[in-house]
PDB file of N, CA and C in Angstrom:
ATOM      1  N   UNK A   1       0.828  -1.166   0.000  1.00  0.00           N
ATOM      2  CA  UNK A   1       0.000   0.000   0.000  1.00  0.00           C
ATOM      3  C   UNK A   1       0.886   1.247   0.000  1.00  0.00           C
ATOM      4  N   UNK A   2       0.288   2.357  -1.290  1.00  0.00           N
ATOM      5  CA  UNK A   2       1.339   3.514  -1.025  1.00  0.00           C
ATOM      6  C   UNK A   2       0.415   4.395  -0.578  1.00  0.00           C
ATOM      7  N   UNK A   3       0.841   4.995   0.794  1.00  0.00           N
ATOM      8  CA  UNK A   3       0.755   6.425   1.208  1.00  0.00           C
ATOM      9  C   UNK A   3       1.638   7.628   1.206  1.00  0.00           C
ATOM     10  N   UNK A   4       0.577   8.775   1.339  1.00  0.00           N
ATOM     11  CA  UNK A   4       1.243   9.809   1.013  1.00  0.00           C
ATOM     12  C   UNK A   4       1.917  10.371   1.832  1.00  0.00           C
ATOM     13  N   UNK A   5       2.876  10.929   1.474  1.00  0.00           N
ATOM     14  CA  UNK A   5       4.162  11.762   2.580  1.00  0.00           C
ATOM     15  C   UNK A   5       3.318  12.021   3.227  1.00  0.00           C
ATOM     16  N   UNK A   6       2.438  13.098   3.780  1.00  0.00           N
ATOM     17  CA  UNK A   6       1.756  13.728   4.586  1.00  0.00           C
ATOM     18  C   UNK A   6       1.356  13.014   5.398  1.00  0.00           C
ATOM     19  N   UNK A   7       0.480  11.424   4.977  1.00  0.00           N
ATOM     20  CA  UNK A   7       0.028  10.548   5.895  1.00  0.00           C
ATOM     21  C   UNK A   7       1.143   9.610   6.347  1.00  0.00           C
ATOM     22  N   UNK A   8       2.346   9.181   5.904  1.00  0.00           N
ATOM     23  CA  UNK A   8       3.453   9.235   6.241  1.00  0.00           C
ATOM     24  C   UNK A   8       3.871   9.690   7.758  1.00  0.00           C
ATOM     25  N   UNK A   9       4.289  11.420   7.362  1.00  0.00           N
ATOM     26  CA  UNK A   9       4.609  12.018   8.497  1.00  0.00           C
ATOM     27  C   UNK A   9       3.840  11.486   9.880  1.00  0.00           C
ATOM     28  N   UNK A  10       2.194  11.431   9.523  1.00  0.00           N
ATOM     29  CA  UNK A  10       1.168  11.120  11.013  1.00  0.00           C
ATOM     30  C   UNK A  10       1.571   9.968  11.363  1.00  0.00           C
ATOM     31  N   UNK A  11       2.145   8.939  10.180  1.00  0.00           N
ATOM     32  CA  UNK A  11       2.194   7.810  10.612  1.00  0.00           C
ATOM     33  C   UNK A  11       3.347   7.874  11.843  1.00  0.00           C
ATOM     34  N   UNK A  12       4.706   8.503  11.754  1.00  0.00           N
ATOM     35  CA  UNK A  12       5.599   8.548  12.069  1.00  0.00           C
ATOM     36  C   UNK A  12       5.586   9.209  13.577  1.00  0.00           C
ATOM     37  N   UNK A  13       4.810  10.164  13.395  1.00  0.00           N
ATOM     38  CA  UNK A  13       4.777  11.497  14.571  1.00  0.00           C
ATOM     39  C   UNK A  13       4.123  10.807  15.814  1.00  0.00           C
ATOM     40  N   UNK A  14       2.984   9.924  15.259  1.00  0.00           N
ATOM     41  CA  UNK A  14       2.593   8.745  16.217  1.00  0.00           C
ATOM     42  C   UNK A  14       3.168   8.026  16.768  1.00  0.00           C
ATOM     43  N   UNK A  15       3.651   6.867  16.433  1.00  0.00           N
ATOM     44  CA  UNK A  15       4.795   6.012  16.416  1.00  0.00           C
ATOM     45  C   UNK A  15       5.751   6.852  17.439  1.00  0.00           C
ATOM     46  N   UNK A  16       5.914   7.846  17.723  1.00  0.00           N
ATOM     47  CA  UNK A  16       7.164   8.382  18.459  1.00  0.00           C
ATOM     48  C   UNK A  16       6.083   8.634  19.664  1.00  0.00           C
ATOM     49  N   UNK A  17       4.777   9.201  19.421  1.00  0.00           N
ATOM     50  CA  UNK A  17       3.822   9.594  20.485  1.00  0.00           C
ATOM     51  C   UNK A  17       3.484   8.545  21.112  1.00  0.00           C
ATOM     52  N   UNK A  18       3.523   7.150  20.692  1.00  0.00           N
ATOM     53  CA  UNK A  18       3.071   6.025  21.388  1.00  0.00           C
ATOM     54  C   UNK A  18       4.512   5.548  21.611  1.00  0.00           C
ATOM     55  N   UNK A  19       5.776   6.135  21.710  1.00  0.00           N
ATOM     56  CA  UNK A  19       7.013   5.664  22.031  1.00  0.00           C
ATOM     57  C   UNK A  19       7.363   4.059  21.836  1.00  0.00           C
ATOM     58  N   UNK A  20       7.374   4.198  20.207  1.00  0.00           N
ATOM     59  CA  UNK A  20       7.561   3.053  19.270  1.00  0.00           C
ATOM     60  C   UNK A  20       6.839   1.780  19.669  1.00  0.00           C
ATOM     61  N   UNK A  21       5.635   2.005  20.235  1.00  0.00           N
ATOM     62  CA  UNK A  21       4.466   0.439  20.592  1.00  0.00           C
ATOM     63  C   UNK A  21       3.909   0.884  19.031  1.00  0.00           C
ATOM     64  N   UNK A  22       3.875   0.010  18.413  1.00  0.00           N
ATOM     65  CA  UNK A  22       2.855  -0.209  16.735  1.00  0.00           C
ATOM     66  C   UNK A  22       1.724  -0.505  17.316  1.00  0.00           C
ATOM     67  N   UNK A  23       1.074  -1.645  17.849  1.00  0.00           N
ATOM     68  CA  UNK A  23      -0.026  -1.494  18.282  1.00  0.00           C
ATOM     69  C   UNK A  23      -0.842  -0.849  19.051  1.00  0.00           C
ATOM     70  N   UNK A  24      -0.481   0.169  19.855  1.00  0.00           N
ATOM     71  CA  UNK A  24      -1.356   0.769  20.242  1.00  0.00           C
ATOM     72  C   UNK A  24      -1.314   2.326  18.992  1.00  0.00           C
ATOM     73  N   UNK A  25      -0.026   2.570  19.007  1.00  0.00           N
ATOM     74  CA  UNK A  25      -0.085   3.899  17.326  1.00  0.00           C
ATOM     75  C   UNK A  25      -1.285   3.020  16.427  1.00  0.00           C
ATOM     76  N   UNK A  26      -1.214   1.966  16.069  1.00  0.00           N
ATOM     77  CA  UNK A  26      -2.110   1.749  14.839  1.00  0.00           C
ATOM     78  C   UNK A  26      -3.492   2.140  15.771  1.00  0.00           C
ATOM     79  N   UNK A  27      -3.894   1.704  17.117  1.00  0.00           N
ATOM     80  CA  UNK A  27      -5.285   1.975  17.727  1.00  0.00           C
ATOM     81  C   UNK A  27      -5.538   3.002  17.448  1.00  0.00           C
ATOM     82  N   UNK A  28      -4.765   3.957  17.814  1.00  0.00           N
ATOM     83  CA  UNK A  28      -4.586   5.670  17.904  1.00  0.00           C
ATOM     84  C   UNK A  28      -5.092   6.135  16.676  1.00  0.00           C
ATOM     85  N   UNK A  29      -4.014   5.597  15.460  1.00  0.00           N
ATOM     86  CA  UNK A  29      -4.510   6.354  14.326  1.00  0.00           C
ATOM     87  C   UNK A  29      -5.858   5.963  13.861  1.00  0.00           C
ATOM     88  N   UNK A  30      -6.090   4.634  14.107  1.00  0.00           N
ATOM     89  CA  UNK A  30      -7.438   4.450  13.163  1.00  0.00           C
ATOM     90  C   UNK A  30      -9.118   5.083  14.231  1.00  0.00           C
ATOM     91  N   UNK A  31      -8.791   6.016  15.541  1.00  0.00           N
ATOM     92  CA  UNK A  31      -9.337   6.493  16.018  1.00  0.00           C
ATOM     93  C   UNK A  31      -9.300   8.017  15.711  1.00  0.00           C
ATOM     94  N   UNK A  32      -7.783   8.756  15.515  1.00  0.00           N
ATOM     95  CA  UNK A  32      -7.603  10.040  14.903  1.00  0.00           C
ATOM     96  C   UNK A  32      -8.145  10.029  13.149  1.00  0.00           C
ATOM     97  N   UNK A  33      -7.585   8.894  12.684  1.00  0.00           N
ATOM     98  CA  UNK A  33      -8.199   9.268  11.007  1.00  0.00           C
ATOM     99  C   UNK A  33      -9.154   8.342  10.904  1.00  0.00           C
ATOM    100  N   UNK A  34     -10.567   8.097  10.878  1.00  0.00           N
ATOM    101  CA  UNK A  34     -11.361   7.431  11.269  1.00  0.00           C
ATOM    102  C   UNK A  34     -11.049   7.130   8.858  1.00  0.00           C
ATOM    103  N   UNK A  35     -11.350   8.030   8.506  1.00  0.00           N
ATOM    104  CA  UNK A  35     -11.720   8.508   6.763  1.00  0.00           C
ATOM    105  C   UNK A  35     -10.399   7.969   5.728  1.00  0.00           C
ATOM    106  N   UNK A  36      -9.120   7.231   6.795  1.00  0.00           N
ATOM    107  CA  UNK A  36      -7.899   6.872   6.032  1.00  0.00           C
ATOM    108  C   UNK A  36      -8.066   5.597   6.234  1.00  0.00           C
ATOM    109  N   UNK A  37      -7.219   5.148   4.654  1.00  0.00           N
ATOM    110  CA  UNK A  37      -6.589   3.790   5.288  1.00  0.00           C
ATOM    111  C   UNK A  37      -5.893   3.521   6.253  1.00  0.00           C
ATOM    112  N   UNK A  38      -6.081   2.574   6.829  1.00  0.00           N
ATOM    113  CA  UNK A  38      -5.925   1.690   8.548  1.00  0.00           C
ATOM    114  C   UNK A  38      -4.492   1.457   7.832  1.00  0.00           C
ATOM    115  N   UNK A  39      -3.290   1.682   8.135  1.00  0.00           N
ATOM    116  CA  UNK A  39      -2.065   1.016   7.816  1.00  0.00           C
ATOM    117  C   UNK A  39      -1.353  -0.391   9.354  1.00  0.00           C
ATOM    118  N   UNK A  40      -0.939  -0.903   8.827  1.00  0.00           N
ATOM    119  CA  UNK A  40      -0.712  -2.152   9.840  1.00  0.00           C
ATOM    120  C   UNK A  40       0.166  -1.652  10.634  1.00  0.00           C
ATOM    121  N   UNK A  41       0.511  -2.794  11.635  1.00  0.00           N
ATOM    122  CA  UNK A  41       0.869  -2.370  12.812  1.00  0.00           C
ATOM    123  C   UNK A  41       2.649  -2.410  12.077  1.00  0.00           C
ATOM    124  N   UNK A  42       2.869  -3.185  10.932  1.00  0.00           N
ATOM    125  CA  UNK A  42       4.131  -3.236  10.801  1.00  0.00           C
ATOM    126  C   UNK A  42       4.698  -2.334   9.680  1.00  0.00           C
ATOM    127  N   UNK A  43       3.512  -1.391   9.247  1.00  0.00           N
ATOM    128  CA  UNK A  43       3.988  -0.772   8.471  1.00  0.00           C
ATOM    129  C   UNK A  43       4.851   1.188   9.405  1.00  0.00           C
ATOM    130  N   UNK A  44       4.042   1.094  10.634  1.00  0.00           N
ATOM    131  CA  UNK A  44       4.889   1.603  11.717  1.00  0.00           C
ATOM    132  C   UNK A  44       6.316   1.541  12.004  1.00  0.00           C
ATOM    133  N   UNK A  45       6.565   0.202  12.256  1.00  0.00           N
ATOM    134  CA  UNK A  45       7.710  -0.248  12.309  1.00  0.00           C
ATOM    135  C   UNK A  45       8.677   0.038  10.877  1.00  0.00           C
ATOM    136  N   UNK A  46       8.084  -0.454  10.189  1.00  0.00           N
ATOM    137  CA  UNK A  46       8.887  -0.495   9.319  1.00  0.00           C
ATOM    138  C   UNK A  46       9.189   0.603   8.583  1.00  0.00           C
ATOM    139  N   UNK A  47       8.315   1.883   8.338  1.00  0.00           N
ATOM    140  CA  UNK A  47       8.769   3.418   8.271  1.00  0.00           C
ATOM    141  C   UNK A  47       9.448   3.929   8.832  1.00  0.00           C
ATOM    142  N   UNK A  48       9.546   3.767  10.056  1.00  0.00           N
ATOM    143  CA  UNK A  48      10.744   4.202  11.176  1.00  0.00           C
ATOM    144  C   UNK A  48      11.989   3.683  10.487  1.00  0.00           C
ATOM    145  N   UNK A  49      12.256   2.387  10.761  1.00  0.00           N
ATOM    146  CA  UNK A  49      13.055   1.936  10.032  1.00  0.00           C
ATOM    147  C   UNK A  49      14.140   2.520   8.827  1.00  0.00           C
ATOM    148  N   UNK A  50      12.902   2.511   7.916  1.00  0.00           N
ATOM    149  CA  UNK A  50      13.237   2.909   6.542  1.00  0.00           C
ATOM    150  C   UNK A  50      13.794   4.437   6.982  1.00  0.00           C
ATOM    151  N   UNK A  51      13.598   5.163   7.653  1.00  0.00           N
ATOM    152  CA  UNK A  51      13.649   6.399   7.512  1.00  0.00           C
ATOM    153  C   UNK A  51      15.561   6.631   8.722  1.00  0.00           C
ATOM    154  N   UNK A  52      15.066   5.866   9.273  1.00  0.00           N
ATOM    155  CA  UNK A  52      16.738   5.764  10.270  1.00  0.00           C
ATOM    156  C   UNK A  52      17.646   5.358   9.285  1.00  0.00           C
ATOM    157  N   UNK A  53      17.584   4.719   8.372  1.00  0.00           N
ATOM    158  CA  UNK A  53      18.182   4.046   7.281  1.00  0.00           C
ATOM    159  C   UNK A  53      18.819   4.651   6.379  1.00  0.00           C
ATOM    160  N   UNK A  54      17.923   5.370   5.502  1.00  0.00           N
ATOM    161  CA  UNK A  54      17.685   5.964   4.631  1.00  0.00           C
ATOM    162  C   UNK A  54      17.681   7.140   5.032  1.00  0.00           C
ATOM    163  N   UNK A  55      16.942   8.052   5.558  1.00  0.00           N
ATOM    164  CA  UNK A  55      16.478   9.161   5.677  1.00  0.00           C
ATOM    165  C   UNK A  55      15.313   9.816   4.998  1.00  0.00           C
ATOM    166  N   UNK A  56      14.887   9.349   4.698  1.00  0.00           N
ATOM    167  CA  UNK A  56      13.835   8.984   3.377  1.00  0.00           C
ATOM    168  C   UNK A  56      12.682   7.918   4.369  1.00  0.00           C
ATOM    169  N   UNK A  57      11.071   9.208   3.833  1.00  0.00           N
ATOM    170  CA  UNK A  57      10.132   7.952   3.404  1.00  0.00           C
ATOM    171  C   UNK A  57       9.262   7.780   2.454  1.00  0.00           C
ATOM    172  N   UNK A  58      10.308   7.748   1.550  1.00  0.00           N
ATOM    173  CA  UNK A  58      10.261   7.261   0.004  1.00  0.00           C
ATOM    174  C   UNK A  58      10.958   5.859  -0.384  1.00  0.00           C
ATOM    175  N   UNK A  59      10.301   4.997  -1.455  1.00  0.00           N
ATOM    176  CA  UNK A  59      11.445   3.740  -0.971  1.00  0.00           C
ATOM    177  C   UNK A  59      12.117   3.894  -1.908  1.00  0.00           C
ATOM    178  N   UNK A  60      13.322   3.325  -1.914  1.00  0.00           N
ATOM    179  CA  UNK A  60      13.948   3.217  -2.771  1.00  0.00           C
ATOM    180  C   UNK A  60      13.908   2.309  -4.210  1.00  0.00           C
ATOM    181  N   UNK A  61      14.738   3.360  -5.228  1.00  0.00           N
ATOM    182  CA  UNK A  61      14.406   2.649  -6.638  1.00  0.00           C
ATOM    183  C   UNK A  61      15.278   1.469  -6.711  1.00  0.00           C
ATOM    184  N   UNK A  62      14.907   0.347  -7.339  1.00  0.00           N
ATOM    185  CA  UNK A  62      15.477  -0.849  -7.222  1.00  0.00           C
ATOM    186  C   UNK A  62      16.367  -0.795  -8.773  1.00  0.00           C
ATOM    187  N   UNK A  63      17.841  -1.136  -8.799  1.00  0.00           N
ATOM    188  CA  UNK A  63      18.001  -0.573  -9.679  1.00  0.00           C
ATOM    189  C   UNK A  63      18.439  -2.414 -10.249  1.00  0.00           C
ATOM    190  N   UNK A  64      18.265  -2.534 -11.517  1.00  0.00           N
ATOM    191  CA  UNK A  64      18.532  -3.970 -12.156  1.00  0.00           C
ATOM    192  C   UNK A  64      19.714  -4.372 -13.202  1.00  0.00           C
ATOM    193  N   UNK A  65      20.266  -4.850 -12.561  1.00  0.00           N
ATOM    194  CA  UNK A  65      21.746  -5.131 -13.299  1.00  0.00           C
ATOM    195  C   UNK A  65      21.571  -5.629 -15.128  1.00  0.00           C
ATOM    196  N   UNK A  66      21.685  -5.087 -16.075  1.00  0.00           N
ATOM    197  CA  UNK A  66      21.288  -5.387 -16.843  1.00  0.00           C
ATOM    198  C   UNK A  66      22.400  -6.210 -17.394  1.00  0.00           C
ATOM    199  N   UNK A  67      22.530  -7.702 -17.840  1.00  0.00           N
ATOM    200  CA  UNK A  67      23.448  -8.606 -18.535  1.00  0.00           C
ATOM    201  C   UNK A  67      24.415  -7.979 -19.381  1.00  0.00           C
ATOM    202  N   UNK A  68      25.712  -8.265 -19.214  1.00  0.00           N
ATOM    203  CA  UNK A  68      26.338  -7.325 -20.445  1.00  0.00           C
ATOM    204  C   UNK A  68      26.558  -8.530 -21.145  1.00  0.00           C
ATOM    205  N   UNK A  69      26.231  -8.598 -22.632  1.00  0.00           N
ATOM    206  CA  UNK A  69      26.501  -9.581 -23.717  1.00  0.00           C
ATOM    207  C   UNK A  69      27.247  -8.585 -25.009  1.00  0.00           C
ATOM    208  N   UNK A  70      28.031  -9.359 -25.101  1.00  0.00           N
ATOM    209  CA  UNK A  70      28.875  -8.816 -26.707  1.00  0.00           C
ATOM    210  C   UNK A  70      28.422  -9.151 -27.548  1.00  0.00           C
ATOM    211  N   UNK A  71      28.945  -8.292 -29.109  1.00  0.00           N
ATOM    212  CA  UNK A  71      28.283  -8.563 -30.138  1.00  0.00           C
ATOM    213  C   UNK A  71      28.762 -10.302 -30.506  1.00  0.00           C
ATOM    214  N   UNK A  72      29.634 -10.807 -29.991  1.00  0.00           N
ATOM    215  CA  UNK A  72      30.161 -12.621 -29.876  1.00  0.00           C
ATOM    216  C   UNK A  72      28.608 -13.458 -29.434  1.00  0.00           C
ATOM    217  N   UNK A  73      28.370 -12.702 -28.548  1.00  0.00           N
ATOM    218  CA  UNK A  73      27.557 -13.491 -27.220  1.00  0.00           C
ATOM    219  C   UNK A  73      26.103 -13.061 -27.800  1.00  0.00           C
ATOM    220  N   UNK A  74      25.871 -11.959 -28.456  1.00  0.00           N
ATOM    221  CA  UNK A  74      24.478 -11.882 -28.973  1.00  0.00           C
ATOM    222  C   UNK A  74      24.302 -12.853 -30.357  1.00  0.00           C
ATOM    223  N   UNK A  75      25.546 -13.329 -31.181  1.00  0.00           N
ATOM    224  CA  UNK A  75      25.391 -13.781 -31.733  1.00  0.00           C
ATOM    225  C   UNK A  75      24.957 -15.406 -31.779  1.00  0.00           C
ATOM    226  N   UNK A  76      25.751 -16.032 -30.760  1.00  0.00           N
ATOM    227  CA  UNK A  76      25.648 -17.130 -29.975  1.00  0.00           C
ATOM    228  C   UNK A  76      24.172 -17.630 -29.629  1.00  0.00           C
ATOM    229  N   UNK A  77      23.845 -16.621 -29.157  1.00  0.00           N
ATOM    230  CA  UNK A  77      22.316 -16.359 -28.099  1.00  0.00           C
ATOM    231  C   UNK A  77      21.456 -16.900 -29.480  1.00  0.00           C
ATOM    232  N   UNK A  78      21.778 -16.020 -30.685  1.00  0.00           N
ATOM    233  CA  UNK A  78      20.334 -15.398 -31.493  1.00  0.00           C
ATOM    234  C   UNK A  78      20.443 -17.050 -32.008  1.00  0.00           C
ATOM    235  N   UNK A  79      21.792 -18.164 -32.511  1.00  0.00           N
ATOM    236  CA  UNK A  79      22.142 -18.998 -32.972  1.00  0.00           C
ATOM    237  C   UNK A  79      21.511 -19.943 -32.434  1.00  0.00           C
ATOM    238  N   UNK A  80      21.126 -20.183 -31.050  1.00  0.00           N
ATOM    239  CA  UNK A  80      20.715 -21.324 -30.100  1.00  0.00           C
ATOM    240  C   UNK A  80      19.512 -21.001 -30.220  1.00  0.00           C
ATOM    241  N   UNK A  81      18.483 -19.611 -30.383  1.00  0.00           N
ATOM    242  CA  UNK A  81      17.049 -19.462 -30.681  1.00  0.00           C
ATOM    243  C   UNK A  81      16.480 -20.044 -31.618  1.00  0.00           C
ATOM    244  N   UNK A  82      17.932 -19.919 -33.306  1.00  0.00           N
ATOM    245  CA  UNK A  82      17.212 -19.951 -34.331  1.00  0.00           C
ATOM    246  C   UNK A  82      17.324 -21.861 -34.551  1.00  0.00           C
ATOM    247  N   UNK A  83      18.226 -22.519 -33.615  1.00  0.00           N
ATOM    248  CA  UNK A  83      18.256 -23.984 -33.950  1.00  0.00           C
ATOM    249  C   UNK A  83      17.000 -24.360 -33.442  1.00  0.00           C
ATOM    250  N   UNK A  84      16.683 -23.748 -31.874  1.00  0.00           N
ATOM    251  CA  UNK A  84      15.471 -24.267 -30.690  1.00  0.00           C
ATOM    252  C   UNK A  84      14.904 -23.118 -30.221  1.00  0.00           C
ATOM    253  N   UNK A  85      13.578 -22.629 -31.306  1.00  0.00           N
ATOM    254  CA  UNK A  85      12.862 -22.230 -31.370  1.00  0.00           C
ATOM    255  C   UNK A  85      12.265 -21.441 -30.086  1.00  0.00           C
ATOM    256  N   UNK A  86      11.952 -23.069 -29.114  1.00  0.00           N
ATOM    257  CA  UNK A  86      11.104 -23.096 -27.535  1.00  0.00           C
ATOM    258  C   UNK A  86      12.023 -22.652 -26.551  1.00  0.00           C
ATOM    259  N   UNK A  87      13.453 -22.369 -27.136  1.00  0.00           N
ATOM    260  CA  UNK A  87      14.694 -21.687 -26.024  1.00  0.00           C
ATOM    261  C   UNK A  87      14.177 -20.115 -25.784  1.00  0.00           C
ATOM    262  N   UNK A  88      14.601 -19.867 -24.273  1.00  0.00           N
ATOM    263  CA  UNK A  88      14.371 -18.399 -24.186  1.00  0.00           C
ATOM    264  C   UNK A  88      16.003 -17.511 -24.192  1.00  0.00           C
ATOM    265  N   UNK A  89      15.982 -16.505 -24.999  1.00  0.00           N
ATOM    266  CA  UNK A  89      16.576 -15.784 -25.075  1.00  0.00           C
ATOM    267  C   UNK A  89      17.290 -15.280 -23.964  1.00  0.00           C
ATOM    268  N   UNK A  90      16.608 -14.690 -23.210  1.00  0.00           N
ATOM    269  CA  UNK A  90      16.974 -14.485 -21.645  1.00  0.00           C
ATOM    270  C   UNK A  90      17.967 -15.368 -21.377  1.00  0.00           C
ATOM    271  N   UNK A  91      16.985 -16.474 -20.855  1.00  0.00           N
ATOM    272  CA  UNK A  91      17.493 -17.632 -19.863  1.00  0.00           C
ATOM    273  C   UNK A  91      19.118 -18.313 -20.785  1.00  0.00           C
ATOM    274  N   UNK A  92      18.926 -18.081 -22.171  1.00  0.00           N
ATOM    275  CA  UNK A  92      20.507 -18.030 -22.467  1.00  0.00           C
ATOM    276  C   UNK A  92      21.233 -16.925 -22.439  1.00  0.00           C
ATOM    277  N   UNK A  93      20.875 -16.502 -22.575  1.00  0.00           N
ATOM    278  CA  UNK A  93      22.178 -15.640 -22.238  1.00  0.00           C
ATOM    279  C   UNK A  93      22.951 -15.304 -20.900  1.00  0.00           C
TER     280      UNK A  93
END
């Protein structure tokens, strides 16, 4: 579930007001914001977290190593597709 910075912050400001108990902050909030989503007791925890961490409560972009193949190795690849059809490209290379 993504929430917004703003509901974020309440989440957080709580969490310090209930001196890091999640379950009773989650009681709290879903009594202060009756009109928001209910966030779990571990998503408390785990914003804190993220934010001691990071500094940030934004998550982070996951960044994906992309395969390096040469023009050798693309050739190879395209060679084993065009013998076996049902081969995946990917998964060879």
């Amino acid at each position: 579930m993504v929430f917004p910075n703003a509901e974020k912050a309440d989440i957080l400001m709580l969490y310090g007001e209930c001196r890091k108990n999640a379950v009773r902050a989650c009681t709290i909030y879903a009594e202060r914001y009756p009109n928001r989503r209910q966030p779990s007791r571990q998503l408390f925890v785990n914003l804190f977290i993220q934010l001691r961490e990071t500094g940030s409560v934004t998550p982070r972009k996951r960044n994906r190593r992309k395969p390096v193949t040469g023009e050798e190795g693309q050739i190879n690849v395209l060679a084993v597709v065009a013998v076996n059809s049902h081969s995946s490209s990917r998964a060879i290379a």
